[in-house]
C-alpha atoms as a PDB file:
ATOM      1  CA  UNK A   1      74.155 -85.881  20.431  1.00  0.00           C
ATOM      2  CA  UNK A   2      70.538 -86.352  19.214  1.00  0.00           C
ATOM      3  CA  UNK A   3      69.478 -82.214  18.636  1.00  0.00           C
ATOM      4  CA  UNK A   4      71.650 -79.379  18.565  1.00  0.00           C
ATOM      5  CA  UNK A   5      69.372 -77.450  20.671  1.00  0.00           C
ATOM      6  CA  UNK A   6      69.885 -80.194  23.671  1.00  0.00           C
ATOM      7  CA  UNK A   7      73.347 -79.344  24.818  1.00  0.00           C
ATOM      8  CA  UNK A   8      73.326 -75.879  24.223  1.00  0.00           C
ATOM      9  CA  UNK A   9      71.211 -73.116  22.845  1.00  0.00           C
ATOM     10  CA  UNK A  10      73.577 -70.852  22.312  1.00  0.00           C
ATOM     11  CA  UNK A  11      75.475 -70.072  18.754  1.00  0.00           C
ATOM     12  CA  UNK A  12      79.042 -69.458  20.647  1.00  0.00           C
ATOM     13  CA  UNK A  13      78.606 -72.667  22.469  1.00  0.00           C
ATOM     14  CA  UNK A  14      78.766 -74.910  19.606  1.00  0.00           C
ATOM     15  CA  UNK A  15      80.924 -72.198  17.403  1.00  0.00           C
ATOM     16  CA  UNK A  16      83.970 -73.000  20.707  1.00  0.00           C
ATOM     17  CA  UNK A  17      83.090 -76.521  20.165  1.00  0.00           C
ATOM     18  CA  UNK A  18      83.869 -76.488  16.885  1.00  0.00           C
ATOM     19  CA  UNK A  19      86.701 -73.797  16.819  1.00  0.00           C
ATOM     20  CA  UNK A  20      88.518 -76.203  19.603  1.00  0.00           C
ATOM     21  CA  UNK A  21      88.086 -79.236  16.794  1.00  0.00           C
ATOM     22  CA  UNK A  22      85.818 -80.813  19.334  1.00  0.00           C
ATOM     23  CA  UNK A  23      84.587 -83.745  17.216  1.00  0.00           C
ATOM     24  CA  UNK A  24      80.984 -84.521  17.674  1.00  0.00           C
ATOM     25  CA  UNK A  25      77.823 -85.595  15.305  1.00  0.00           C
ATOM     26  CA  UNK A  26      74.474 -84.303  15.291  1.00  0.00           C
ATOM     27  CA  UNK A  27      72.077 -87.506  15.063  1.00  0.00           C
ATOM     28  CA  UNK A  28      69.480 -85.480  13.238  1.00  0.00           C
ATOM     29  CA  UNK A  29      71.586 -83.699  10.924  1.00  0.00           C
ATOM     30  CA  UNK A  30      73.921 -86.528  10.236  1.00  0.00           C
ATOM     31  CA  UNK A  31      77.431 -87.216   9.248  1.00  0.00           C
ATOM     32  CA  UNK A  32      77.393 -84.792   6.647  1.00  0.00           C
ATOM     33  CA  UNK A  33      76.284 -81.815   8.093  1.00  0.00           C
ATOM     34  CA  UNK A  34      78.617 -79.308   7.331  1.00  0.00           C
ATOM     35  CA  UNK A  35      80.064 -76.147   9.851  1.00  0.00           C
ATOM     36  CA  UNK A  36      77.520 -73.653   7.907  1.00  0.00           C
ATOM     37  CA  UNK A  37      74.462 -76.262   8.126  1.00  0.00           C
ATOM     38  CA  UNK A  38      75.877 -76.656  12.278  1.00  0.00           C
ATOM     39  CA  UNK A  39      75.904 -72.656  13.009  1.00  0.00           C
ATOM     40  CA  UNK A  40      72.387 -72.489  11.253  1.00  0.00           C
ATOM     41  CA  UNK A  41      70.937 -74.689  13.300  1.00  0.00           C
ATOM     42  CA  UNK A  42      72.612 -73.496  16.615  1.00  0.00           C
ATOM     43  CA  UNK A  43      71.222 -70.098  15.836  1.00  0.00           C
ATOM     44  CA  UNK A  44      67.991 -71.377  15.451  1.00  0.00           C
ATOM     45  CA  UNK A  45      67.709 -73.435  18.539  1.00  0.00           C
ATOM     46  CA  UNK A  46      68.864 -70.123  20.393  1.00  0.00           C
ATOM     47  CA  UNK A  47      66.621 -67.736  18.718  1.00  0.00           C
ATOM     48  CA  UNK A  48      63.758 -70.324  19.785  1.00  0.00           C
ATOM     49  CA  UNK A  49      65.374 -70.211  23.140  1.00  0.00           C
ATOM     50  CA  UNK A  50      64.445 -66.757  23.444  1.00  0.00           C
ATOM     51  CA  UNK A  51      60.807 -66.911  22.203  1.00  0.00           C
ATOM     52  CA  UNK A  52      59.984 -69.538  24.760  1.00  0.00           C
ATOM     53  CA  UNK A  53      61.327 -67.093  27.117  1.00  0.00           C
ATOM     54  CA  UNK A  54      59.631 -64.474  26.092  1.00  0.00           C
ATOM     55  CA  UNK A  55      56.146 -66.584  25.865  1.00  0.00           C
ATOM     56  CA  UNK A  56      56.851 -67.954  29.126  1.00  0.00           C
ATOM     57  CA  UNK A  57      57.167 -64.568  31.123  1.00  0.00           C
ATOM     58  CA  UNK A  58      54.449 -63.069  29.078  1.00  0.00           C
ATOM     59  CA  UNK A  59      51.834 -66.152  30.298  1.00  0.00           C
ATOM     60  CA  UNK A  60      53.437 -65.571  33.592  1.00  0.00           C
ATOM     61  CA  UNK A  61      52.474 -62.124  33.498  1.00  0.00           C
ATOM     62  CA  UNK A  62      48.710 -62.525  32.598  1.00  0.00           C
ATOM     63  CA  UNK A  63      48.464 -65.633  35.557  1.00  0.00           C
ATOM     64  CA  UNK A  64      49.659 -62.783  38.106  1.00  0.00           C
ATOM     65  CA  UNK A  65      47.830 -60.016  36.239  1.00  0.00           C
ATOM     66  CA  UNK A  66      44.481 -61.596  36.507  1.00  0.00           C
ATOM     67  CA  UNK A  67      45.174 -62.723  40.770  1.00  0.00           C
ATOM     68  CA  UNK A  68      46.586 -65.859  40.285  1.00  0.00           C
ATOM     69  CA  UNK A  69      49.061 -67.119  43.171  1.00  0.00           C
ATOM     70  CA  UNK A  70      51.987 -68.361  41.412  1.00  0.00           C
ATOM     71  CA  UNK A  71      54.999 -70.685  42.841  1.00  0.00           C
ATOM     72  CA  UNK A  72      54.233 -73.210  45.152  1.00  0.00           C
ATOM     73  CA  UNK A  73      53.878 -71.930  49.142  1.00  0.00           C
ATOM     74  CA  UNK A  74      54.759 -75.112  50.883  1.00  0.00           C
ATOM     75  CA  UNK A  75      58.412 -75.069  50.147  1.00  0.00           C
ATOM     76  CA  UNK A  76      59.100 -71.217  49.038  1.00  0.00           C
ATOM     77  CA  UNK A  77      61.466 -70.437  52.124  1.00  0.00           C
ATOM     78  CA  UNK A  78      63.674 -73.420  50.764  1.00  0.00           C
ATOM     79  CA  UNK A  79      63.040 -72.749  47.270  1.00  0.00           C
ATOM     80  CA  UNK A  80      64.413 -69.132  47.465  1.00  0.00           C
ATOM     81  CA  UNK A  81      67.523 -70.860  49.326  1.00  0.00           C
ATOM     82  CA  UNK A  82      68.315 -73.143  46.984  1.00  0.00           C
ATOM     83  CA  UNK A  83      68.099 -70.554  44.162  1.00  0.00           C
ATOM     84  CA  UNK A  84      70.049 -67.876  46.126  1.00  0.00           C
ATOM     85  CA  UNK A  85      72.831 -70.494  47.057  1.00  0.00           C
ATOM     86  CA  UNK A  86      73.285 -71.715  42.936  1.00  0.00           C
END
């Protein structure tokens, strides 16, 4: 894989990869990137997961806040299908 943070943002996620022996190389760490240097990293990329969460909502919140329509209006009825049925 290229970046931790692609396949999974989440610490557990790549600490059960590892735990399981799962043998796999970070492009931008390299060969030598050690279990410590791998769990670092994870955490990070999940940590930064949750800010662009939280910055997300929050800019989400000021759109609606100051009368903005969000979503898109054409396709909601099917939109709200799909999501329901996933």
């Amino acid at each position: 894989m290229s970046k931790l943070d692609r396949p999974s943002r989440d610490v557990a996620f790549v600490a059960g990869l590892m735990a399981q022996r799962v043998p796999f190389i970070v492009a931008e760490l390299g060969r030598d990137a050690d279990p410590f240097m791998l769990h670092l990293y994870a955490a990070l990329a999940e940590k930064e997961r949750r800010l662009i969460s939280e910055r997300t909502k929050a800019a989400l919140a000021v759109r609606k806040g100051s009368g903005a329509k969000l979503g898109n209006p054409t396709n909601i009825r099917v939109a709200g299908e799909i999501g329901r049925s996933g």
